[in-house]
Every structure is written in structure tokens, then in C-alpha cells.
N, C-alpha and C. Protein backbone atom coordinates (compact mmCIF):
# COMPACT_ATOMS: atom_id res chain seq x y z
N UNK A 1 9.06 -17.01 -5.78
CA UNK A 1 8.81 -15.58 -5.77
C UNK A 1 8.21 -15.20 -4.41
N UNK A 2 8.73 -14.27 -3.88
CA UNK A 2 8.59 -13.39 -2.51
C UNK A 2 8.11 -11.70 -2.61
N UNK A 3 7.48 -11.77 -1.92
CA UNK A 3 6.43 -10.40 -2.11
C UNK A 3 7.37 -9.50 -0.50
N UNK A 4 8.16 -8.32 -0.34
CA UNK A 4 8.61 -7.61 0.05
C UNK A 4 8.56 -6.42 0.27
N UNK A 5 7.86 -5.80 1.17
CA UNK A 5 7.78 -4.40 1.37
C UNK A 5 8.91 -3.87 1.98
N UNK A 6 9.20 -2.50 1.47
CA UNK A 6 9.91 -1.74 1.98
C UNK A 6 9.66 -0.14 2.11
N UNK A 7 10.42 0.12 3.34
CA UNK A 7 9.95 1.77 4.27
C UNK A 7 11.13 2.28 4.30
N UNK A 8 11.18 3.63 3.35
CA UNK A 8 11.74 4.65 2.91
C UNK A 8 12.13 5.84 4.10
N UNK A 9 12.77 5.97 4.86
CA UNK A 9 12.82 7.03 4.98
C UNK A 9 14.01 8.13 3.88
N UNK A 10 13.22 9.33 3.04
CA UNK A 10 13.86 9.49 1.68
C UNK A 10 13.61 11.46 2.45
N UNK A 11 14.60 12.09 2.46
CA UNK A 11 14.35 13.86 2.07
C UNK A 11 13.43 13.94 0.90
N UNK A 12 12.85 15.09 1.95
CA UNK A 12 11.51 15.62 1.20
C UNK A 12 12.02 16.47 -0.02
N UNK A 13 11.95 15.80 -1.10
CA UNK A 13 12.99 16.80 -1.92
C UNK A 13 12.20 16.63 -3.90
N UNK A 14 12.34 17.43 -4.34
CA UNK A 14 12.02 17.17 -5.93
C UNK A 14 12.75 16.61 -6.59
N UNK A 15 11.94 15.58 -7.03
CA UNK A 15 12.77 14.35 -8.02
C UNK A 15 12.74 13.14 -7.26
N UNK A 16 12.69 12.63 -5.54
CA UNK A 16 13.08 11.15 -5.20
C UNK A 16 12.35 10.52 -5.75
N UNK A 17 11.18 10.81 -5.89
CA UNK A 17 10.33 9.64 -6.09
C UNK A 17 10.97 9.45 -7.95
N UNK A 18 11.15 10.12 -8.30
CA UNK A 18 11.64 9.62 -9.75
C UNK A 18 13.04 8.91 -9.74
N UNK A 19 13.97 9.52 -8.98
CA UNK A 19 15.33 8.68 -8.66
C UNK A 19 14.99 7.43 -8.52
N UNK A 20 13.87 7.16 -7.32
CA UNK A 20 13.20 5.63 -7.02
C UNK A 20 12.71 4.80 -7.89
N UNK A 21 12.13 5.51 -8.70
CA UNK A 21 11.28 4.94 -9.95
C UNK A 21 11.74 4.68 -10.65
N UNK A 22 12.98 5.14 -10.88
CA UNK A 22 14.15 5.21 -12.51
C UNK A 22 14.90 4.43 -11.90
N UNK A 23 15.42 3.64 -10.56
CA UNK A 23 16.13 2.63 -10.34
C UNK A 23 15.43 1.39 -10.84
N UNK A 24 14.45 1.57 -10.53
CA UNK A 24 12.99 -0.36 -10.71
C UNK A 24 13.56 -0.11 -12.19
N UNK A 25 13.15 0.66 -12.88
CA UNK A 25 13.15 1.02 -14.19
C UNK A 25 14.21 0.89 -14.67
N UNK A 26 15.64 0.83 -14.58
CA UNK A 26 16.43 0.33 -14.90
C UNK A 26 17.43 -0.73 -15.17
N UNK A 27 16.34 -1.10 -13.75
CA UNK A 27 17.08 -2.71 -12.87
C UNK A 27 16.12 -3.62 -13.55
N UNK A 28 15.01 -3.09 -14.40
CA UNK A 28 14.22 -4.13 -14.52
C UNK A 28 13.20 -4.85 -13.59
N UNK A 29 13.27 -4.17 -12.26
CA UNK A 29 12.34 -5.03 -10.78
C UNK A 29 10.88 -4.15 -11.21
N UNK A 30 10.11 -4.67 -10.61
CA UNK A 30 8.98 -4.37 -10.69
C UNK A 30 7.92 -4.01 -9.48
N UNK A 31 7.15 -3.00 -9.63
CA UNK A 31 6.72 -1.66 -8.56
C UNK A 31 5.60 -2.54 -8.41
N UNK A 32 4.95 -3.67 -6.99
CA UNK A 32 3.65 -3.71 -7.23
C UNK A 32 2.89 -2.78 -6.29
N UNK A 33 3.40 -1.45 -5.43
CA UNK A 33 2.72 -0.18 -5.21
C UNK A 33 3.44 0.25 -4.49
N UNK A 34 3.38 1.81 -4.61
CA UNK A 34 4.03 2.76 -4.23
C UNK A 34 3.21 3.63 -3.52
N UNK A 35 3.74 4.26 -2.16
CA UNK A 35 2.71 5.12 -1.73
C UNK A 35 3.84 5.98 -0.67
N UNK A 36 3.57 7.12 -0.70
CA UNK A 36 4.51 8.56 0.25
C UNK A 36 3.55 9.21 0.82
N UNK A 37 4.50 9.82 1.74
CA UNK A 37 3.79 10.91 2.48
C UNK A 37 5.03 11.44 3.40
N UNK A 38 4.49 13.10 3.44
CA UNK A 38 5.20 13.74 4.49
C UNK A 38 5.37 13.15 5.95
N UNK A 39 6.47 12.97 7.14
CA UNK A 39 6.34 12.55 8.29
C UNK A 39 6.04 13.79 9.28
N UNK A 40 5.88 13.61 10.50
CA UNK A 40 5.91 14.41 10.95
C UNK A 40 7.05 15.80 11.15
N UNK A 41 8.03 15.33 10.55
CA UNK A 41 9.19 16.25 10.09
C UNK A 41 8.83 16.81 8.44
N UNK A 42 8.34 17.38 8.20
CA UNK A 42 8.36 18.26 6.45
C UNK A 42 9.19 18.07 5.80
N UNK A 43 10.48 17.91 6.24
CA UNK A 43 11.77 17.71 5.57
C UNK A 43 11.85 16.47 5.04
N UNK A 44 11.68 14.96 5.68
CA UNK A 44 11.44 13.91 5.15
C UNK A 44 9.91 13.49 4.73
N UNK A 45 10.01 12.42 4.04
CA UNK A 45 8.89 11.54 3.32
C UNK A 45 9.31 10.14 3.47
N UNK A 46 8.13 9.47 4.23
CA UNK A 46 8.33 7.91 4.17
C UNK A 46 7.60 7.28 2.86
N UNK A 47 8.33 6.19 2.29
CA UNK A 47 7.76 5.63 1.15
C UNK A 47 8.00 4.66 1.48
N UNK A 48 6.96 3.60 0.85
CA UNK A 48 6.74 2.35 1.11
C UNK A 48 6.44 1.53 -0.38
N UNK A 49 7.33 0.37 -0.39
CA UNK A 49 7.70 0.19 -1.90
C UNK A 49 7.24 -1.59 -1.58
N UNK A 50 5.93 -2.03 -1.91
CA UNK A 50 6.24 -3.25 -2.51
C UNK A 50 6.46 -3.95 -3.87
N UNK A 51 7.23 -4.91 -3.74
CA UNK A 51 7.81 -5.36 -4.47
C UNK A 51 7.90 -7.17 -4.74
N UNK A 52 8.18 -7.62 -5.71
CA UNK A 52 7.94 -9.31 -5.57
C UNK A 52 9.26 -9.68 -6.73
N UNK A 53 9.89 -10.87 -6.04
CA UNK A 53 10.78 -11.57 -6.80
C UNK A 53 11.48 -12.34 -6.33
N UNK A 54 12.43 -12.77 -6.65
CA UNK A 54 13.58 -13.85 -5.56
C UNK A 54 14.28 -13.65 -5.08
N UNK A 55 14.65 -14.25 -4.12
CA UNK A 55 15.52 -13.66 -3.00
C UNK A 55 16.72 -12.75 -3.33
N UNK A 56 17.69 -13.09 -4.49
CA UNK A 56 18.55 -12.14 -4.89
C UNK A 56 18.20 -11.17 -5.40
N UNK A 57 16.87 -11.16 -5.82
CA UNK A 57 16.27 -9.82 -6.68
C UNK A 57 16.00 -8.54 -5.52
N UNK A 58 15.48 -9.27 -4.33
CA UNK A 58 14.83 -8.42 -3.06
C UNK A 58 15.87 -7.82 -2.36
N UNK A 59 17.08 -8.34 -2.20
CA UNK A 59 18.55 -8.04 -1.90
C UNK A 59 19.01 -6.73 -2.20
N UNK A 60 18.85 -7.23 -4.22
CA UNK A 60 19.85 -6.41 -4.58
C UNK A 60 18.97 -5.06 -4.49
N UNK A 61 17.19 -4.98 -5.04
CA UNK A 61 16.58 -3.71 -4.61
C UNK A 61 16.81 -3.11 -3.33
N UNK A 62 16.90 -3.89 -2.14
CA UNK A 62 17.40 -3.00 -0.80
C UNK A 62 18.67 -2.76 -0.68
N UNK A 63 19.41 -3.45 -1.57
CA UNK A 63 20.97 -2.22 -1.62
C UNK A 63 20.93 -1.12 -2.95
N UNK A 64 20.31 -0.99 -3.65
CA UNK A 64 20.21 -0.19 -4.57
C UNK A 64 19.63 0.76 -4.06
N UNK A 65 18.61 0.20 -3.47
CA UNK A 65 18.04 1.54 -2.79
C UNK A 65 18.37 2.37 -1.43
N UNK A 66 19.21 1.63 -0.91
CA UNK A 66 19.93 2.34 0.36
C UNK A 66 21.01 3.29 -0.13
N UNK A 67 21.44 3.08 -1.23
CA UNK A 67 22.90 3.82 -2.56
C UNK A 67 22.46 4.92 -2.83
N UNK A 68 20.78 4.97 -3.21
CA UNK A 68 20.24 6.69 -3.46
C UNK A 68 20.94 7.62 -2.63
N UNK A 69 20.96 9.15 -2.80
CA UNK A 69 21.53 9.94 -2.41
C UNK A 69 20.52 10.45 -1.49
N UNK A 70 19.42 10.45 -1.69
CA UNK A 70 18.22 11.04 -1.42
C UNK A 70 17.50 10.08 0.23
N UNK A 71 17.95 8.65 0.25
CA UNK A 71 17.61 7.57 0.67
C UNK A 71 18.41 8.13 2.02
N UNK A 72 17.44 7.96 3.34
CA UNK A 72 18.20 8.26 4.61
C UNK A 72 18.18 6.83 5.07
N UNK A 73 16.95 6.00 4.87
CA UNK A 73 16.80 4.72 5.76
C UNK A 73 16.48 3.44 4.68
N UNK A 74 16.87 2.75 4.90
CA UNK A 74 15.68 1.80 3.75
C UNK A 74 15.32 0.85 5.11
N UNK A 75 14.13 -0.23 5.38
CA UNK A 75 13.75 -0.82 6.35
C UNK A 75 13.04 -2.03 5.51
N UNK A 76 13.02 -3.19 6.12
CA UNK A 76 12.41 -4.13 5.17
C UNK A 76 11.65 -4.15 6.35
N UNK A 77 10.05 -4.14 5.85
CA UNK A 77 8.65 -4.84 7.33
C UNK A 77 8.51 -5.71 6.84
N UNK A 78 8.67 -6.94 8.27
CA UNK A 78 8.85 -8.04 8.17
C UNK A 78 7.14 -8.13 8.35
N UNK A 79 6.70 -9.33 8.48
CA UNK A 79 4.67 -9.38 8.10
C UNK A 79 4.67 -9.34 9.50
N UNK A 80 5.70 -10.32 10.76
CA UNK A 80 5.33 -10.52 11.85
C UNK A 80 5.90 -9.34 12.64
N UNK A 81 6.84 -8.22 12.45
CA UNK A 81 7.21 -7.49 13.26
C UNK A 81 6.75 -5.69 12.82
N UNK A 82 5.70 -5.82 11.85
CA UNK A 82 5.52 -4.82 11.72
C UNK A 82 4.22 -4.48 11.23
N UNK A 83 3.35 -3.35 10.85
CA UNK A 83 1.68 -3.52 11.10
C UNK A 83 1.93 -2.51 9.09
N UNK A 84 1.38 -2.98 8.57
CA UNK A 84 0.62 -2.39 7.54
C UNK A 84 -0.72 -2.54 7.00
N UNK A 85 -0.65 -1.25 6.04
CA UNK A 85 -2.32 -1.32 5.67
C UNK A 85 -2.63 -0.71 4.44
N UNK A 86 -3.71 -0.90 3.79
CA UNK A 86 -3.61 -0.42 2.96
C UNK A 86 -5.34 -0.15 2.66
N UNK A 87 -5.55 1.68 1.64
CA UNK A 87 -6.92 1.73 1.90
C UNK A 87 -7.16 1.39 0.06
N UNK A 88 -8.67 0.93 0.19
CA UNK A 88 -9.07 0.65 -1.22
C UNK A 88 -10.64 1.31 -0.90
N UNK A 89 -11.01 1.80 -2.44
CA UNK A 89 -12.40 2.24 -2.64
C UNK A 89 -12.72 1.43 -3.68
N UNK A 90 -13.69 1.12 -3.97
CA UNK A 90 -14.81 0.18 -4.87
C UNK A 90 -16.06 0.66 -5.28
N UNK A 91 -15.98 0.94 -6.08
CA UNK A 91 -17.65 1.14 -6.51
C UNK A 91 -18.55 0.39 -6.96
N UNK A 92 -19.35 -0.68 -6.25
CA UNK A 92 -19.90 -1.91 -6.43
C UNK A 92 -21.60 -1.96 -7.17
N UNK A 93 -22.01 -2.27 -8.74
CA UNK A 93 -23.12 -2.17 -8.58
C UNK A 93 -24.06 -3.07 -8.19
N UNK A 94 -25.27 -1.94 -7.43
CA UNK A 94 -25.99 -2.56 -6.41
C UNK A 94 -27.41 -2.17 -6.84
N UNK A 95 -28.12 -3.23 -7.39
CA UNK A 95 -29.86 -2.98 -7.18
C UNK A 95 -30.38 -3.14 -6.09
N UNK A 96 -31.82 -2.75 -6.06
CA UNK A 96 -32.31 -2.89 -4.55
C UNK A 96 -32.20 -4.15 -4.13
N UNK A 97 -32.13 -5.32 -4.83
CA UNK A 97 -32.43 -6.41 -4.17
C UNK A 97 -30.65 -6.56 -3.79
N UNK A 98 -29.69 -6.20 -4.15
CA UNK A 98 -28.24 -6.44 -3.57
C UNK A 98 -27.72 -5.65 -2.79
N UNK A 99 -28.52 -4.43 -1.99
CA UNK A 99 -27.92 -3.95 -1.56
C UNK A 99 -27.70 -4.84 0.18
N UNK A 100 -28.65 -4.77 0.31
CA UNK A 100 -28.49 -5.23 1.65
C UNK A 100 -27.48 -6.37 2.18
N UNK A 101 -27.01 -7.46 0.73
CA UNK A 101 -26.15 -7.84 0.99
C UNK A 101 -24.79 -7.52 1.09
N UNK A 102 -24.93 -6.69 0.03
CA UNK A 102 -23.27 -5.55 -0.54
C UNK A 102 -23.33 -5.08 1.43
N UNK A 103 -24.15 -4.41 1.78
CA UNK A 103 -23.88 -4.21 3.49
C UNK A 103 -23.45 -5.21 4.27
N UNK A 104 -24.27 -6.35 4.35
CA UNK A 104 -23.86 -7.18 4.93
C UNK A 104 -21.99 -7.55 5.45
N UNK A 105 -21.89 -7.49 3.46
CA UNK A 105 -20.18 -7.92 3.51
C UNK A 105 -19.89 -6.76 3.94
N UNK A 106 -19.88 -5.56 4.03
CA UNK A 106 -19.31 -4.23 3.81
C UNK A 106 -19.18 -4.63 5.88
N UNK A 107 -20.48 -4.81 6.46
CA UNK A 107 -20.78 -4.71 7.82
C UNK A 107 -18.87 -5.40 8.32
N UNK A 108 -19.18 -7.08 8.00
CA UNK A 108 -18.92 -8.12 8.40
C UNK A 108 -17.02 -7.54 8.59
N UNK A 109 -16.75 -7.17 7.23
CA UNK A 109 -15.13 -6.10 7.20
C UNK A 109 -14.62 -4.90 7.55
N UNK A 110 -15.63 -4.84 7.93
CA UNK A 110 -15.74 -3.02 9.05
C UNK A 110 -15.38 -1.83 7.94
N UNK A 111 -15.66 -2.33 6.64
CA UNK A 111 -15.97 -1.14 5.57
C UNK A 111 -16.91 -0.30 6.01
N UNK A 112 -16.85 0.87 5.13
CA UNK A 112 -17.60 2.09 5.52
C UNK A 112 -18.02 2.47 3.85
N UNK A 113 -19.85 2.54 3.89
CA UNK A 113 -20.20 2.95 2.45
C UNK A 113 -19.98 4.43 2.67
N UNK A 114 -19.26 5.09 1.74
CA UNK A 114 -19.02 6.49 1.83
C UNK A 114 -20.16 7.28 0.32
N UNK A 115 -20.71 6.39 -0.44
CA UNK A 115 -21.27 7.27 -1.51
C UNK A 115 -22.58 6.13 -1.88
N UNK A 116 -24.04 6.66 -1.97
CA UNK A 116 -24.84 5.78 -2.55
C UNK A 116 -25.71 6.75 -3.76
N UNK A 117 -25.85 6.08 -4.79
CA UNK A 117 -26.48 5.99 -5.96
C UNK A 117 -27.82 5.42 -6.19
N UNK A 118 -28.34 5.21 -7.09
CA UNK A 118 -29.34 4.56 -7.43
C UNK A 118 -28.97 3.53 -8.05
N UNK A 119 -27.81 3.05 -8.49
CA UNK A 119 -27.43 1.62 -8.52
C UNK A 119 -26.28 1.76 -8.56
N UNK A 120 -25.63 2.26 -7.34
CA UNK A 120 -23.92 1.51 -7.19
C UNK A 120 -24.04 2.31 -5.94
N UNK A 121 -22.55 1.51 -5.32
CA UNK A 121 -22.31 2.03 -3.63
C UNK A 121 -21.07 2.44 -3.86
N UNK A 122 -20.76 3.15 -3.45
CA UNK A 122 -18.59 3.71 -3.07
C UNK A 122 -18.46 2.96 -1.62
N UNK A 123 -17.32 2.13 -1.60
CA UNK A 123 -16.91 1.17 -0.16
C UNK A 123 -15.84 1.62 0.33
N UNK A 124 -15.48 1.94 1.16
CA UNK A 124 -13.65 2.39 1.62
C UNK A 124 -13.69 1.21 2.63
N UNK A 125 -12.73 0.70 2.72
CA UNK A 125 -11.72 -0.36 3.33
C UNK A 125 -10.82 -0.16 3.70
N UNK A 126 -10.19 -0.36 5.00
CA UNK A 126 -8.42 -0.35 5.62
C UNK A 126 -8.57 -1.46 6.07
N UNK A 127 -7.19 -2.23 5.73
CA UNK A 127 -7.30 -3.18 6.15
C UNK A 127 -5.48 -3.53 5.45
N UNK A 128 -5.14 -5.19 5.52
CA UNK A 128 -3.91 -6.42 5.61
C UNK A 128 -4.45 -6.38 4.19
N UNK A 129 -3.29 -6.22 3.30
CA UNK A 129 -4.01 -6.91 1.89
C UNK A 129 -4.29 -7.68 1.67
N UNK A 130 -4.13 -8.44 2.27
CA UNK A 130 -4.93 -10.07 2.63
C UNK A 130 -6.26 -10.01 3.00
N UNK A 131 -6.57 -8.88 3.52
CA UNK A 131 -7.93 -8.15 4.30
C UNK A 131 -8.80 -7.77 2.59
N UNK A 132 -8.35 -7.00 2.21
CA UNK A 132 -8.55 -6.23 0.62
C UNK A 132 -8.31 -6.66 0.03
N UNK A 133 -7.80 -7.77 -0.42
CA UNK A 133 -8.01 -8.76 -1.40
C UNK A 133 -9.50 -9.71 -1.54
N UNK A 134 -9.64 -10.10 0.12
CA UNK A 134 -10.46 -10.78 -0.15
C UNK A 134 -12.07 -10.33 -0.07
N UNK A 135 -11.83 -9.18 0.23
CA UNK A 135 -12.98 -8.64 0.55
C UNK A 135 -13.45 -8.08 -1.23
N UNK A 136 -12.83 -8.34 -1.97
CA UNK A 136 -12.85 -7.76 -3.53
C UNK A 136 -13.05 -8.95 -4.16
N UNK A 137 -12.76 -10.23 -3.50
CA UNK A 137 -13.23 -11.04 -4.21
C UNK A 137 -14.52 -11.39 -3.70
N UNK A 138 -15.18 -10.88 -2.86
CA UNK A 138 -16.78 -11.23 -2.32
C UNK A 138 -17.27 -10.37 -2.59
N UNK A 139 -17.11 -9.55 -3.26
CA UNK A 139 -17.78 -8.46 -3.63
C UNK A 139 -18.10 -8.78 -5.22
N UNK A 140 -16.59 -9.20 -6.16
CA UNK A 140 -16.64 -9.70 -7.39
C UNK A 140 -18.60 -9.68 -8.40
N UNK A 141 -18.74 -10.79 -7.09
CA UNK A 141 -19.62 -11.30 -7.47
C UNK A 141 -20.84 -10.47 -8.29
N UNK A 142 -20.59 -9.25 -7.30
CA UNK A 142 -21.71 -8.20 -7.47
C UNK A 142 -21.39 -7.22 -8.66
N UNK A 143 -20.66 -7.55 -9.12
CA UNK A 143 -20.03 -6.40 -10.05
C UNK A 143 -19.17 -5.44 -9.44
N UNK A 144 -17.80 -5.56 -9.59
CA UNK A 144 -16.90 -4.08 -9.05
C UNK A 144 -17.32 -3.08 -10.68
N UNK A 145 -17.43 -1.77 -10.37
CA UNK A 145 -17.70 -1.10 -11.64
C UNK A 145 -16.25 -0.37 -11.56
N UNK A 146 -15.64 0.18 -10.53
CA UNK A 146 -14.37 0.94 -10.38
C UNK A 146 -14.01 0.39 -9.10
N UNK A 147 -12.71 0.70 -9.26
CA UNK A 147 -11.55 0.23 -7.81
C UNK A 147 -10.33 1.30 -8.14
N UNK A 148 -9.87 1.98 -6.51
CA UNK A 148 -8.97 2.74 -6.75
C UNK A 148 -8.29 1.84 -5.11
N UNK A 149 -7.11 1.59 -5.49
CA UNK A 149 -6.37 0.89 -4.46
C UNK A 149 -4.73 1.63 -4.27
N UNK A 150 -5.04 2.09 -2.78
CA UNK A 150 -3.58 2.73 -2.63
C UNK A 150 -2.16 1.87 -2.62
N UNK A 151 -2.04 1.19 -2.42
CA UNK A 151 -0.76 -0.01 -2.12
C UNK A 151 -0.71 0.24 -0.05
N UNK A 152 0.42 -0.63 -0.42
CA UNK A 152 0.20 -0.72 1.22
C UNK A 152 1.39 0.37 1.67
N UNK A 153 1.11 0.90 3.03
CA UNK A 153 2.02 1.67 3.68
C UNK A 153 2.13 1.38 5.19
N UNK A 154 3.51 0.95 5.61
CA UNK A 154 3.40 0.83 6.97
C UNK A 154 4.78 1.46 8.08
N UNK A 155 4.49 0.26 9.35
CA UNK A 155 6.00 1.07 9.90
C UNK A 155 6.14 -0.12 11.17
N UNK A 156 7.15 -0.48 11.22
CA UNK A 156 7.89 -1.76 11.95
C UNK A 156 7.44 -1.34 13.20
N UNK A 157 7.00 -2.36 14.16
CA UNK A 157 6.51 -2.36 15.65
C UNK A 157 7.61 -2.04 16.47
N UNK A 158 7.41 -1.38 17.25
CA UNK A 158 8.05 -0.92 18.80
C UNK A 158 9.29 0.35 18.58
N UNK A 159 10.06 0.88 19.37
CA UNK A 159 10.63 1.84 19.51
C UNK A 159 12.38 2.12 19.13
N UNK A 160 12.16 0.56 18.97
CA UNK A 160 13.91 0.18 18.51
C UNK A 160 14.48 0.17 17.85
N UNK A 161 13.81 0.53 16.43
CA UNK A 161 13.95 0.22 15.34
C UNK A 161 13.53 1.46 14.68
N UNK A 162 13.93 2.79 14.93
CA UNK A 162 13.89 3.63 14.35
C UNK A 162 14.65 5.01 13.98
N UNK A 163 14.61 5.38 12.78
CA UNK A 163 15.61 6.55 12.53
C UNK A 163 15.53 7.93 13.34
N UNK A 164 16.52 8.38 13.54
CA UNK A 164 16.74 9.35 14.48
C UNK A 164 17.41 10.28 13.30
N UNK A 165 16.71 11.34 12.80
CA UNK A 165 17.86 12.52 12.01
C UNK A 165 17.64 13.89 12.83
N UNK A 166 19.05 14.14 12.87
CA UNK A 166 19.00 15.36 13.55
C UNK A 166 18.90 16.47 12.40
């Protein structure tokens, strides 16, 4: 099993993201996060779809999904030729005697506490999900009370490799 992201360029339009969703959903593949947004054009939306399975499974989702009507680009980011990220919040509880460590880790990952309580912290993180993974498991320790995790969203390195719509 192979873990595969893919970058959407899809028209900004009502319904893709359900066209997208109702393909996994039919094919049986499975969404491990989804995340859009407008580009600097209004008209399109890049989406970024990971996904995990075997090699024929990863295939056949990037030709299924290039078949949408809606679908201008599909792009597979490769880990080494392209930069993603992904943001996560945590709400970690923290007594006085844990906070200073909950900082510590927070320092050490270049998290940012965005909310404090009288016993819990709000953490935001950007980072490699490899970055946010592990930073959730050092935290574990302390109690996560809530986690809201966007999936990852990215876009392939350098200038060559990109869609042009007129």
C-alpha cells in the first residue's frame, strides 16, 4: 500500500467536489483528505486528494479522475519534486505544571499557541505530515482533548510543470 497525493486543477463550479466524491464512492477508493480552494483565477479551484492503495488502485483513481468533465488537470506530487503541507489545531490539556513543557514541544516545531485557558492550550501547526504526525504523537502524552486536521494541500516545484488555461 502507497499513500498518493493528487492536485486538481477542477472549474470553479457547483457540484465538483461531489462529482469527485461520488467517483471514490463508487470505485470504492478511499478519501484519506480532501482540501480546495479558489486559485488565483475565481474560475478555477485546486484540490488536493490524498489517497492510499496499490499501485493499480492509484492508476486507475488518476485516470478516473482526469475523465471528470469538470477536471482541467489532474497532477500526481511526487514527495521529492514537490512541497506540501498541511495545517492542524490541537487542543492539548495543560495544568500549570505541563504547560511549560506543552511550549517547549510547541517551541522546538515552530507551532504557534493561538488560544490559552485555564487548563488547555489551542496549537496550530504547518508543517510535512510527517511533521504533524509526529508532533501529535508528543503531545499524546499530554492529553489531545480536540484535533481539527486539514489534509494536506500542495503544488509541484518549479515553473514547468504547470497549467496554462486561457
Amino acid at each position: 500500500m502507497r499513500r498518493q497525493i493528487y492536485s486538481l486543477l477542477v472549474e470553479n463550479t457547483s457540484g465538483v467536489t461531489s462529482h469527485i466524491s461520488g467517483l471514490f464512492a463508487r470505485r470504492g477508493y478511499n478519501i484519506d483528505s480532501f482540501a480546495a480552494g479558489v486559485t488565483t483565477d475565481p474560475r478555477f479551484t485546486r484540490i488536493t486528494i490524498a489517497s492510499t492503495g496499490d499501485e493499480q488502485i492509484l492508476e486507475q483513481i488518476e485516470k478516473q479522475l482526469a475523465k471528470l468533465e469538470d477536471v482541467i488537470s489532474v497532477k500526481l506530487l511526487d514527495p521529492e519534486d514537490s512541497v506540501y503541507r498541511e495545517l492542524v489545531l490541537l487542543k492539548v490539556s495543560a495544568s500549570d505544571e505541563q504547560r511549560q513543557a506543552i511550549m517547549s514541544i510547541s517551541q522546538i516545531f515552530r507551532a504557534k499557541i493561538v488560544d490559552v485557558s485555564k487548563d488547555s492550550l489551542i496549537i496550530e501547526l504547518t508543517g510535512s505530515p510527517s511533521k504533524v504526525n509526529a508532533f501529535i504523537e508528543l503531545l499524546d502524552e499530554y492529553g489531545i482533548l480536540e484535533l481539527a486536521r486539514t489534509g494536506a494541500t500542495g503544488l509541484s516545484r518549479g515553473s514547468s510543470n504547470i497549467t496554462v488555461v486561457d
